[in-house]
Protein backbone atom coordinates (compact mmCIF):
# COMPACT_ATOMS: atom_id res chain seq x y z
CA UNK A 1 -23.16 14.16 47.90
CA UNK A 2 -19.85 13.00 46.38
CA UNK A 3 -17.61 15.70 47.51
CA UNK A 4 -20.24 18.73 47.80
CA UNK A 5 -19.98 20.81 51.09
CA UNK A 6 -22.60 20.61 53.66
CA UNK A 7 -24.15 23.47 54.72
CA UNK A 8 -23.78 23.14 57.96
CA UNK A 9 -20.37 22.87 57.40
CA UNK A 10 -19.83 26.59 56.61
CA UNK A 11 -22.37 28.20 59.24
CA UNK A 12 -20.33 28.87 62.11
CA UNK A 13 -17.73 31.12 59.68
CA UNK A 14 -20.87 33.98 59.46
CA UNK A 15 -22.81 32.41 62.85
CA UNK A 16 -21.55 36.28 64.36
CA UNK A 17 -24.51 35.09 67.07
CA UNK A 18 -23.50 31.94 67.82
CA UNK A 19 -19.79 32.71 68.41
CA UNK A 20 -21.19 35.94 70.72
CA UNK A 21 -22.69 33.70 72.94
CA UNK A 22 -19.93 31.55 73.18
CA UNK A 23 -21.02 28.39 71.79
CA UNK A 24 -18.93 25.17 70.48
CA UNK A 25 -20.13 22.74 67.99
CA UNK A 26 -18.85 19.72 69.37
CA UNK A 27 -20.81 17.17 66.87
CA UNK A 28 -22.03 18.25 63.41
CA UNK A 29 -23.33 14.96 61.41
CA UNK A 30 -26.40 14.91 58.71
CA UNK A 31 -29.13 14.69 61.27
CA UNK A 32 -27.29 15.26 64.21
CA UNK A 33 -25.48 18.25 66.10
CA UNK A 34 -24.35 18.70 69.60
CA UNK A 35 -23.92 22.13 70.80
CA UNK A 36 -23.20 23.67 73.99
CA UNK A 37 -22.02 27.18 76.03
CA UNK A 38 -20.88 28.21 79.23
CA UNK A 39 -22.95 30.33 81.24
CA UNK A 40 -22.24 33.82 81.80
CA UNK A 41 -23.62 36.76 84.15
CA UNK A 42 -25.04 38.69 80.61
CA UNK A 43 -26.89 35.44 80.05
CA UNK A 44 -28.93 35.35 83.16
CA UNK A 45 -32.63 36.84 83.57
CA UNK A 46 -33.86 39.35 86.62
CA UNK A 47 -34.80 36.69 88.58
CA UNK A 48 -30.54 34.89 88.53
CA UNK A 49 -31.40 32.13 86.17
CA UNK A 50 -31.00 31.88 82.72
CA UNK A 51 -32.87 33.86 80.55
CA UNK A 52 -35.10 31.77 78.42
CA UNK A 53 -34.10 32.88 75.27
CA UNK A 54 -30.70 31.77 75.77
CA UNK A 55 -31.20 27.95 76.46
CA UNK A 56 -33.98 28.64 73.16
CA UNK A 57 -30.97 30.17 70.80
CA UNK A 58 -28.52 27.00 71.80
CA UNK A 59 -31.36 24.48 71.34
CA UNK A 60 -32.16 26.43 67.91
CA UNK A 61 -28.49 26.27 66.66
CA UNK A 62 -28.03 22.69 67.68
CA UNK A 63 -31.19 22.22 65.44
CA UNK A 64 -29.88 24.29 63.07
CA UNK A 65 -26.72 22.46 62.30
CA UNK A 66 -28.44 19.15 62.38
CA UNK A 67 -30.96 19.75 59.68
CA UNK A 68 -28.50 21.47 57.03
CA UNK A 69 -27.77 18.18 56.34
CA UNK A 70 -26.31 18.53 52.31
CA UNK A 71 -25.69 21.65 50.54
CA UNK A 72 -28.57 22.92 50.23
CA UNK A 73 -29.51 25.75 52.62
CA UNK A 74 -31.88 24.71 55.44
CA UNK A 75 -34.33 26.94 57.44
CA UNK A 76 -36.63 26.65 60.37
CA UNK A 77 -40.20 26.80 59.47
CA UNK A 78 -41.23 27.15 63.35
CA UNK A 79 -40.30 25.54 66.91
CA UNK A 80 -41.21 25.08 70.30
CA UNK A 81 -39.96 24.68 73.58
CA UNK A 82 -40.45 23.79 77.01
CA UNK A 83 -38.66 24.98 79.29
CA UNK A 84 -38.32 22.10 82.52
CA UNK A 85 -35.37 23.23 84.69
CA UNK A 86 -33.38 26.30 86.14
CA UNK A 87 -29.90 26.64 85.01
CA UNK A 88 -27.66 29.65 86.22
CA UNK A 89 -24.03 30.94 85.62
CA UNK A 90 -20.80 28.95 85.27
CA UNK A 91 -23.03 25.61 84.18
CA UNK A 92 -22.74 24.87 81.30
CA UNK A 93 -25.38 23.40 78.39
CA UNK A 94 -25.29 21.64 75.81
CA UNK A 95 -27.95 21.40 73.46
CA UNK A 96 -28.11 17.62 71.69
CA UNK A 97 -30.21 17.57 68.17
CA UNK A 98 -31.64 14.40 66.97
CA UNK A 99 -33.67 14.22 63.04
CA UNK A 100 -36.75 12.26 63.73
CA UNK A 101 -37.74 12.56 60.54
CA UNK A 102 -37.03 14.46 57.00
CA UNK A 103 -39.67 13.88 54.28
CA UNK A 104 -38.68 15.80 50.97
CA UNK A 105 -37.81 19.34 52.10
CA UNK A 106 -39.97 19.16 55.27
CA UNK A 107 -38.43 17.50 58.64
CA UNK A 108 -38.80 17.38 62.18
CA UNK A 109 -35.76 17.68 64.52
CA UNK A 110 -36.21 17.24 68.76
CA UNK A 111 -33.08 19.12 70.68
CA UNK A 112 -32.62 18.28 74.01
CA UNK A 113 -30.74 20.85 76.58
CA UNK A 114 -29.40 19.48 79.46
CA UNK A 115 -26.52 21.00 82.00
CA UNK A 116 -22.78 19.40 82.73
CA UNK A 117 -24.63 17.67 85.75
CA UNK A 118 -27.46 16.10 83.13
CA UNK A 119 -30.22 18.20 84.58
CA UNK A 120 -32.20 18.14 81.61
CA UNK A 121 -33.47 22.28 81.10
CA UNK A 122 -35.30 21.99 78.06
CA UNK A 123 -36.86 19.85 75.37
CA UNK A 124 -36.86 21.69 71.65
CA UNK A 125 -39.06 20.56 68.63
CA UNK A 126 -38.03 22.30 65.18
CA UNK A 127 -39.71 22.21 61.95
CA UNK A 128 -37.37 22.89 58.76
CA UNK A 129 -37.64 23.42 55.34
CA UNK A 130 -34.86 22.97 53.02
CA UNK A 131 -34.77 25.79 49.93
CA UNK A 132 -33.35 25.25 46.79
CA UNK A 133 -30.27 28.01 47.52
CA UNK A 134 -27.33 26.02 47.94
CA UNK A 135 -23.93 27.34 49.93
C-alpha cells in the first residue's frame, strides 16, 4: 500500500455507534480486529441478559475493522450468528475477528465473542465486499 491509509484506520473518527456503545478497538491489523465493551444496564434485554443485538453489533464491528483491510472502503454483504451463551451487565466482551479468506473483492471473516471469563457468547460469520470508493 506504500504509505496509503487503511480504511479501517479512519472508521472509529465517524463510528458515532460504535463509540455510543462504548466499544475499544484494541487490535486493528489487515485481516484481523479485536473489539470489545463493557456491559451496561441499557444493553440488557427484558429477560436481564444481553440483548442480542448488542453482542451482534460488537461481533459486526470487530468484522468490520478486520476486512477494511487497504483503502478501499469495505462493506458487509450479509452475516450470521449464533448466539451460545448468556452474558449480563458489568462483563465485559470482546469480539475477536479472524479473515478466513478474501478472494478479489469477496471474503469471509469468522468473529468470535467471548466474556472477560472466556465464556464464549457467540460465533459470527461475515461476508464482505470491497467497493471501489476509497477513504
Amino acid at each position: 500500500m506504500s504509505g496509503k491509509k487503511r480504511a479501517a484506520d479512519v472508521m472509529y473518527e465517524t463510528d458515532a455507534a460504535a463509540r455510543m456503545l462504548g466499544m475499544t478497538i484494541d487490535r486493528n491489523e489487515p485481516g484481523e480486529a479485536i473489539v470489545s465493551l463493557t456491559l451496561r444496564d441499557d444493553m440488557m434485554n427484558g429477560f436481564g441478559i444481553t440483548h442480542g443485538g448488542v453482542v451482534f453489533a460488537l461481533a459486526d464491528t470487530a468484522f468490520a475493522y478486520a476486512c477494511n483491510e487497504d483503502e478501499y472502503v469495505t462493506v458487509a454483504q450479509g452475516a450470521d450468528i449464533s448466539f451460545l451463551a448468556t452474558s449480563t451487565v458489568g462483563q465485559r466482551l470482546t469480539a475477536h475477528a479472524r479473515r478466513v479468506v478474501k478472494n478479489g473483492k469477496n471474503g469471509l471473516y469468522d468473529v468470535t465473542v467471548t466474556t472477560d471469563d472466556d465464556t464464549r457468547i457467540a460465533e459470527f460469520r461475515g461476508r464482505s465486499f470491497t467497493t471501489a470508493k476509497t477513504i
